[in-house]
C-alpha atoms as a PDB file:
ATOM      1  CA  UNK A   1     -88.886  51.554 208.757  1.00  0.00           C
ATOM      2  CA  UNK A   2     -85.285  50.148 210.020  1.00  0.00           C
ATOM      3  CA  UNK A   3     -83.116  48.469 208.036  1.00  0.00           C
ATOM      4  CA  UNK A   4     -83.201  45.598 210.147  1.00  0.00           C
ATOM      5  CA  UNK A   5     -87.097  45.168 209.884  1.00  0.00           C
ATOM      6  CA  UNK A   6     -86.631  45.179 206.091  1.00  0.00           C
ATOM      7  CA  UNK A   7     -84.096  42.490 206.323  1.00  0.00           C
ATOM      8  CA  UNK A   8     -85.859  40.370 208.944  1.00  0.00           C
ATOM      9  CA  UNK A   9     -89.447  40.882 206.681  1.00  0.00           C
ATOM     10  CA  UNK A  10     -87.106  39.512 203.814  1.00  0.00           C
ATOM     11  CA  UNK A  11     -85.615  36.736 205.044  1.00  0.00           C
ATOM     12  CA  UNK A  12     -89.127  35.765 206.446  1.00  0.00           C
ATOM     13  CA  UNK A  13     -90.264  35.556 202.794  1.00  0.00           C
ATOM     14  CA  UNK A  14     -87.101  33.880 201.418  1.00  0.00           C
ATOM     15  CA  UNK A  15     -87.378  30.970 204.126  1.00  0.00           C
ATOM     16  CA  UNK A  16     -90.986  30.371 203.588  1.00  0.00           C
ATOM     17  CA  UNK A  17     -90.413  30.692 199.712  1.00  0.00           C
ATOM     18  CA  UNK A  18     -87.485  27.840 199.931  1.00  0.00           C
ATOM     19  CA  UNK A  19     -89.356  25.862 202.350  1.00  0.00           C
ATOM     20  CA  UNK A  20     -92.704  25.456 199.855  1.00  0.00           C
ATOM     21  CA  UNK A  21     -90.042  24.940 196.958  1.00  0.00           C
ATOM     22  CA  UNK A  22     -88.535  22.232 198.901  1.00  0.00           C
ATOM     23  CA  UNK A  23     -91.474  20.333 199.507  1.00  0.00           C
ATOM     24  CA  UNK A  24     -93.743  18.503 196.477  1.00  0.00           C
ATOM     25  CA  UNK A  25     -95.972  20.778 195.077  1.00  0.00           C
ATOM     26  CA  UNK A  26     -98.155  17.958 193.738  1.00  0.00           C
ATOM     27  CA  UNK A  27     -99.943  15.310 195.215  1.00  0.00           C
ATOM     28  CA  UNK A  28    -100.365  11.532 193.445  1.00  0.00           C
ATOM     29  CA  UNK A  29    -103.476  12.131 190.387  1.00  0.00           C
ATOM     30  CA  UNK A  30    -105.470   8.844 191.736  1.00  0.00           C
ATOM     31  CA  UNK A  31    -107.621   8.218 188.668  1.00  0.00           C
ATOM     32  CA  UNK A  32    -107.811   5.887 185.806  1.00  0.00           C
ATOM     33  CA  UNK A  33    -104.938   6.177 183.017  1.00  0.00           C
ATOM     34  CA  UNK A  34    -105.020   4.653 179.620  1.00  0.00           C
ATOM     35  CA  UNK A  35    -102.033   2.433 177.804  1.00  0.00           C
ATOM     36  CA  UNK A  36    -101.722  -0.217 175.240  1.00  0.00           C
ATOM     37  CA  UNK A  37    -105.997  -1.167 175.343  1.00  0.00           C
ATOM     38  CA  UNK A  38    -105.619  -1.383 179.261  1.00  0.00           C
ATOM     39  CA  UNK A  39    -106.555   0.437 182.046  1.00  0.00           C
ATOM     40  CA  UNK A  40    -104.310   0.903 185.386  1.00  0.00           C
ATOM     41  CA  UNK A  41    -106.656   2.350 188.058  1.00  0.00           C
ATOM     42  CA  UNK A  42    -106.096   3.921 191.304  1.00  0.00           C
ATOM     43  CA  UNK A  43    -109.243   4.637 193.444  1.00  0.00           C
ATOM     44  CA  UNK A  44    -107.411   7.435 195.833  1.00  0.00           C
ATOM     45  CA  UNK A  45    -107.799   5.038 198.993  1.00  0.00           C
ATOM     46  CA  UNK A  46    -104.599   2.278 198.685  1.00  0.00           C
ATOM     47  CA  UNK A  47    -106.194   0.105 195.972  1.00  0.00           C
ATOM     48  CA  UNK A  48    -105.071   0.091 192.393  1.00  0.00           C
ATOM     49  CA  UNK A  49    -106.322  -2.339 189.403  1.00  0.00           C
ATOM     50  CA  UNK A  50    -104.869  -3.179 186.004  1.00  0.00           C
ATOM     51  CA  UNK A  51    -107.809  -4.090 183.705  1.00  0.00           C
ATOM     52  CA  UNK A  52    -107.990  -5.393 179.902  1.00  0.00           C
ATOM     53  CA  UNK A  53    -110.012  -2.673 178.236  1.00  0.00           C
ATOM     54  CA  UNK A  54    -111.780  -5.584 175.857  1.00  0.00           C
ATOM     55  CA  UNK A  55    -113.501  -7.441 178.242  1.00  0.00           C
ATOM     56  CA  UNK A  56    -112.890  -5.362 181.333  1.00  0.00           C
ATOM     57  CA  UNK A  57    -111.240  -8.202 183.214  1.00  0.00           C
ATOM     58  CA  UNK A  58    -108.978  -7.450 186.134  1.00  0.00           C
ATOM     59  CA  UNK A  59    -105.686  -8.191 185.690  1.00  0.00           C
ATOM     60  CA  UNK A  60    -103.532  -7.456 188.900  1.00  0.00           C
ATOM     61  CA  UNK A  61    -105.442  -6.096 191.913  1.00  0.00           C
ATOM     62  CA  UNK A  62    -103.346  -4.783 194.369  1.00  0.00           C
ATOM     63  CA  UNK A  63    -102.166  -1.654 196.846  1.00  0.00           C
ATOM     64  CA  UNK A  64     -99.968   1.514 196.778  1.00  0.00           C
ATOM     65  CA  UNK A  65     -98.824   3.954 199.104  1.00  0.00           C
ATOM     66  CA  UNK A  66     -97.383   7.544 197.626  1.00  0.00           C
ATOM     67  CA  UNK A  67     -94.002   9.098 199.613  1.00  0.00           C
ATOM     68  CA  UNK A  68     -93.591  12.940 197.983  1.00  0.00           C
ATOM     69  CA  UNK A  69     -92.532  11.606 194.135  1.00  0.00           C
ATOM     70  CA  UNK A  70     -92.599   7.655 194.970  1.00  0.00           C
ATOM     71  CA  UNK A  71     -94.831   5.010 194.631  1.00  0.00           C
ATOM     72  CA  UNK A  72     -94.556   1.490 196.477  1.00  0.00           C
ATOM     73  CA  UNK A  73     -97.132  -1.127 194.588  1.00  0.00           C
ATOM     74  CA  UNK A  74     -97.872  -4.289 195.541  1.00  0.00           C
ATOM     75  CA  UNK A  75     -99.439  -7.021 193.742  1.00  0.00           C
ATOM     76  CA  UNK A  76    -102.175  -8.884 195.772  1.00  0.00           C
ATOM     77  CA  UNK A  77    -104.018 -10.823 192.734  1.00  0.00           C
ATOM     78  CA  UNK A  78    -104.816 -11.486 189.102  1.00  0.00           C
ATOM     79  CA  UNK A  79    -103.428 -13.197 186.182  1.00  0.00           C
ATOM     80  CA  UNK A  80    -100.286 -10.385 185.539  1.00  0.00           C
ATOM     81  CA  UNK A  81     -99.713 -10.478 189.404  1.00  0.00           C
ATOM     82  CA  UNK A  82     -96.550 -10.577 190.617  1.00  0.00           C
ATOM     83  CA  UNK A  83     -96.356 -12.786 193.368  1.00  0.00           C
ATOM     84  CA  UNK A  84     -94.136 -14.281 196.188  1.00  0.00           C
ATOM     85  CA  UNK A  85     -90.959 -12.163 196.560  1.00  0.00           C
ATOM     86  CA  UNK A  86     -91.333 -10.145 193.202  1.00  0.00           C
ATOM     87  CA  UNK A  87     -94.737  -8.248 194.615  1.00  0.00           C
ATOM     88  CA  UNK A  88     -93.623  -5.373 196.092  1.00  0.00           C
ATOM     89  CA  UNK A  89     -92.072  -2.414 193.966  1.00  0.00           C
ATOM     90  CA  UNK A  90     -90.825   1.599 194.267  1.00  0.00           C
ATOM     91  CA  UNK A  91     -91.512   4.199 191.441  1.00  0.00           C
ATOM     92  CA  UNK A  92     -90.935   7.972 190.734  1.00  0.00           C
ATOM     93  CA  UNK A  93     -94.085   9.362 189.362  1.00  0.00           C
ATOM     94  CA  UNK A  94     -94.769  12.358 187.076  1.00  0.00           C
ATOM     95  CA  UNK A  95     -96.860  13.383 185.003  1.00  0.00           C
ATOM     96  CA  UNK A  96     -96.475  15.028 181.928  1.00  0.00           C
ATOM     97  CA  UNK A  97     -98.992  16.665 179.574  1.00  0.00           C
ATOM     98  CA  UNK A  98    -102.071  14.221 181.295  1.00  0.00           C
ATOM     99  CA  UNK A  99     -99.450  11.157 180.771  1.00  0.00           C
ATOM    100  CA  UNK A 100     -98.556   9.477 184.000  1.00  0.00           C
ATOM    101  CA  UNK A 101     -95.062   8.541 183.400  1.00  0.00           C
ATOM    102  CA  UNK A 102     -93.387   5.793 185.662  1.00  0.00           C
ATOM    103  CA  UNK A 103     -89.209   5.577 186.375  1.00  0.00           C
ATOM    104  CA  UNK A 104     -88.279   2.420 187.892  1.00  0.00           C
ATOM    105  CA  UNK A 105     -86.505   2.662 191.912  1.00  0.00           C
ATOM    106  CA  UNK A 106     -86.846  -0.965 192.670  1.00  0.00           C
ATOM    107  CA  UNK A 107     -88.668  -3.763 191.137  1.00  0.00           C
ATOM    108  CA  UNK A 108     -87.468  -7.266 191.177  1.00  0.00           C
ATOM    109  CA  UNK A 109     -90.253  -7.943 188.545  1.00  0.00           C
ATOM    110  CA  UNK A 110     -88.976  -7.176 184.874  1.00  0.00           C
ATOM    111  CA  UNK A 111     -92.543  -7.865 183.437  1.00  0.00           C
ATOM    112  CA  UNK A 112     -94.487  -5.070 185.632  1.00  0.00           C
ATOM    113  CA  UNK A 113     -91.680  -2.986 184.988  1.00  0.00           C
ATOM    114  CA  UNK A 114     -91.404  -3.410 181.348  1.00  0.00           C
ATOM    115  CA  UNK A 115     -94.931  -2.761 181.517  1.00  0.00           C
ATOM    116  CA  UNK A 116     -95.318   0.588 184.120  1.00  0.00           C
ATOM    117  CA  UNK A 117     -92.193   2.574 182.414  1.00  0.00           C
ATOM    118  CA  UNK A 118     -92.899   1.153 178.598  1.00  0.00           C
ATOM    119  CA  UNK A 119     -95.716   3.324 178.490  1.00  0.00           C
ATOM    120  CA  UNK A 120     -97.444   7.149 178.612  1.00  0.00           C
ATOM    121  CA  UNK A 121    -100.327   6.311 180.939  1.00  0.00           C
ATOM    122  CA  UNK A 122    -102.497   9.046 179.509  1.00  0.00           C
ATOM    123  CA  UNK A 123    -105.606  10.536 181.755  1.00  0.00           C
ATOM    124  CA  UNK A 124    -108.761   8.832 180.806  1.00  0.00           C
END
């Protein structure tokens, strides 16, 4: 075999190696996370809930959309809502040990942000 099929066969692997490296490996863990005797939900379809474990009352109903490692929420409803011009928000997601952990992009809404980043969401 020539050197320069060697070479080309290698930097065939190295490009396809970087190019899977540079893209997200994971994809968003829709599914219902635990914090603080609530319970944020998000159904894998657009449509995420924030209920009180007690009495299983819904909180904020609203949407998300996933980008790679972001998160864009938006509050349609419910007593914790955040309404008007503070309903729409950007978050890095990870998770960590079953914990989905939130890190504030944008969010013009100190309470949902206190509340999304203040805790370990843990897997339920």
């Amino acid at each position: 075999m020539s050197h320069s099929k060697v070479l080309a066969g290698t930097l065939a692997l190295t490009t396809a190696l970087a190019a899977n490296a540079a893209s997200p490996a994971k994809t968003f863990p829709a599914a219902d996370y635990g914090a603080g005797g609530h319970t944020l939900s998000f159904d894998g379809k657009g449509g995420f809930r924030l209920l009180n474990d007690a009495d299983h009352a819904v909180l904020v109903d609203g949407s998300y959309a996933v980008e790679g490692m972001e998160i864009m929420l938006a509050d349609r409803s419910g007593p914790y809502a955040c309404t008007g011009d503070k309903a729409k928000a950007t978050y890095r997601w990870s998770v960590d040990g079953g914990a989905l952990l939130m890190t504030k992009v944008a969010d013009p809404c100190d309470e949902r942000a206190g509340d999304l980043t203040g805790a370990h969401w843990m897997h339920k």
